[in-house]
Protein backbone atom coordinates (compact mmCIF):
# COMPACT_ATOMS: atom_id res chain seq x y z
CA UNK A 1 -1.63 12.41 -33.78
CA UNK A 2 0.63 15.23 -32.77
CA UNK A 3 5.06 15.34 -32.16
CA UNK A 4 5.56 17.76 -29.97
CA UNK A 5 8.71 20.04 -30.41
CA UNK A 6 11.21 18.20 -28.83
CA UNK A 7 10.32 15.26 -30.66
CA UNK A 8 10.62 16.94 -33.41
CA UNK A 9 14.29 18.04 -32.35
CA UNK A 10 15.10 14.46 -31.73
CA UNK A 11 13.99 13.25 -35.08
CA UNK A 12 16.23 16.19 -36.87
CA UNK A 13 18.99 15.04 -34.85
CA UNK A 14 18.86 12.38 -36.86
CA UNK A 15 21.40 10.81 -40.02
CA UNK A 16 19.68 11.30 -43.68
CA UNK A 17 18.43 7.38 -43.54
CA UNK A 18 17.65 7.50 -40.21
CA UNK A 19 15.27 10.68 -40.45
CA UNK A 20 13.69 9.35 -43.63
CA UNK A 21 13.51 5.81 -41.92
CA UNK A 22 11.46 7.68 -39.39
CA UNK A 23 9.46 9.58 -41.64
CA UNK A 24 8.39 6.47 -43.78
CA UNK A 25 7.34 4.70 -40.83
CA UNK A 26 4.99 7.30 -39.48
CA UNK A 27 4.02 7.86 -43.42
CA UNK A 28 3.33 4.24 -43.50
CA UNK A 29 0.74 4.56 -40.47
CA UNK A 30 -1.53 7.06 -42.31
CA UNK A 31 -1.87 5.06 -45.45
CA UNK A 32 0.97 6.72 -47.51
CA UNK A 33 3.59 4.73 -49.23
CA UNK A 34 6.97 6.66 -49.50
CA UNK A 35 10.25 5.63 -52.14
CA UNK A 36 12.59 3.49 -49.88
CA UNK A 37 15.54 5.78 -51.15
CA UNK A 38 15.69 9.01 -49.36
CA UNK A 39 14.94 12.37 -51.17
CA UNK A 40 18.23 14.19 -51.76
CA UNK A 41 20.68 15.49 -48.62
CA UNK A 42 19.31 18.92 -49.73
CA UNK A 43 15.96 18.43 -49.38
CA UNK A 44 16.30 16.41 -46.33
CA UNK A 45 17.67 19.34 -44.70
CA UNK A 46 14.78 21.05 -45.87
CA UNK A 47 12.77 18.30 -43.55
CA UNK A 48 15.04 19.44 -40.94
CA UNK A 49 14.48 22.84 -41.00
CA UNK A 50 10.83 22.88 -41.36
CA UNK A 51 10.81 20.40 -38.26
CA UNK A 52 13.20 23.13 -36.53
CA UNK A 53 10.71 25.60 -36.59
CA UNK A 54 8.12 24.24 -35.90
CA UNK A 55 6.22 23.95 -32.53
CA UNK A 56 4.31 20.99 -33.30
CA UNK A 57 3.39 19.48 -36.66
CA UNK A 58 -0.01 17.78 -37.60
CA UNK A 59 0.97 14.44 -38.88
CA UNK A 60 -2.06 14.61 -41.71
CA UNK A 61 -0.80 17.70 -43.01
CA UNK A 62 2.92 16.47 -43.07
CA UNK A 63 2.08 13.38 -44.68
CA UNK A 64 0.28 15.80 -47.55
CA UNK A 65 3.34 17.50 -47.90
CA UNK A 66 5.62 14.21 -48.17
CA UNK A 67 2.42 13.20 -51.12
CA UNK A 68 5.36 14.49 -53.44
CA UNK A 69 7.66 11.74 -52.70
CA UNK A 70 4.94 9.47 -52.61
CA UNK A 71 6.08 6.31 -54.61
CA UNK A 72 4.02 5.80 -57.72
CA UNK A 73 2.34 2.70 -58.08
């Protein structure tokens, strides 16, 4: 599954607990279980700008990056 970059702009567009809403839900669909609370505003704008940038993003790979908030069980 692929977001294509205005998707992407949409989602950045997005409040801190809206965006991470977003990004647990389409966590959630590839198996991955992410914290309810968001990571800091800091590192959500990190999100932001990596979304920015980029022209598409592979939701696999993304979802290995977000492993680090993954909530421990």
């Amino acid at each position: 599954m692929k977001i294509n970059k205005e998707a992407l702009r949409l989602m950045s567009e997005k409040n801190d607990a809206e965006l991470w809403g977003e990004i647990q839900r389409i966590a959630k669909s590839k198996g991955y279980n992410l914290p309810v609370n968001a990571p800091s505003h800091s590192d959500m704008e990190k999100i932001r700008s990596a979304m920015r940038g980029a022209d598409r993003i592979n939701l696999s790979d993304a979802a290995r990056i977000l492993n680090n908030y993954k909530k421990k069980d």
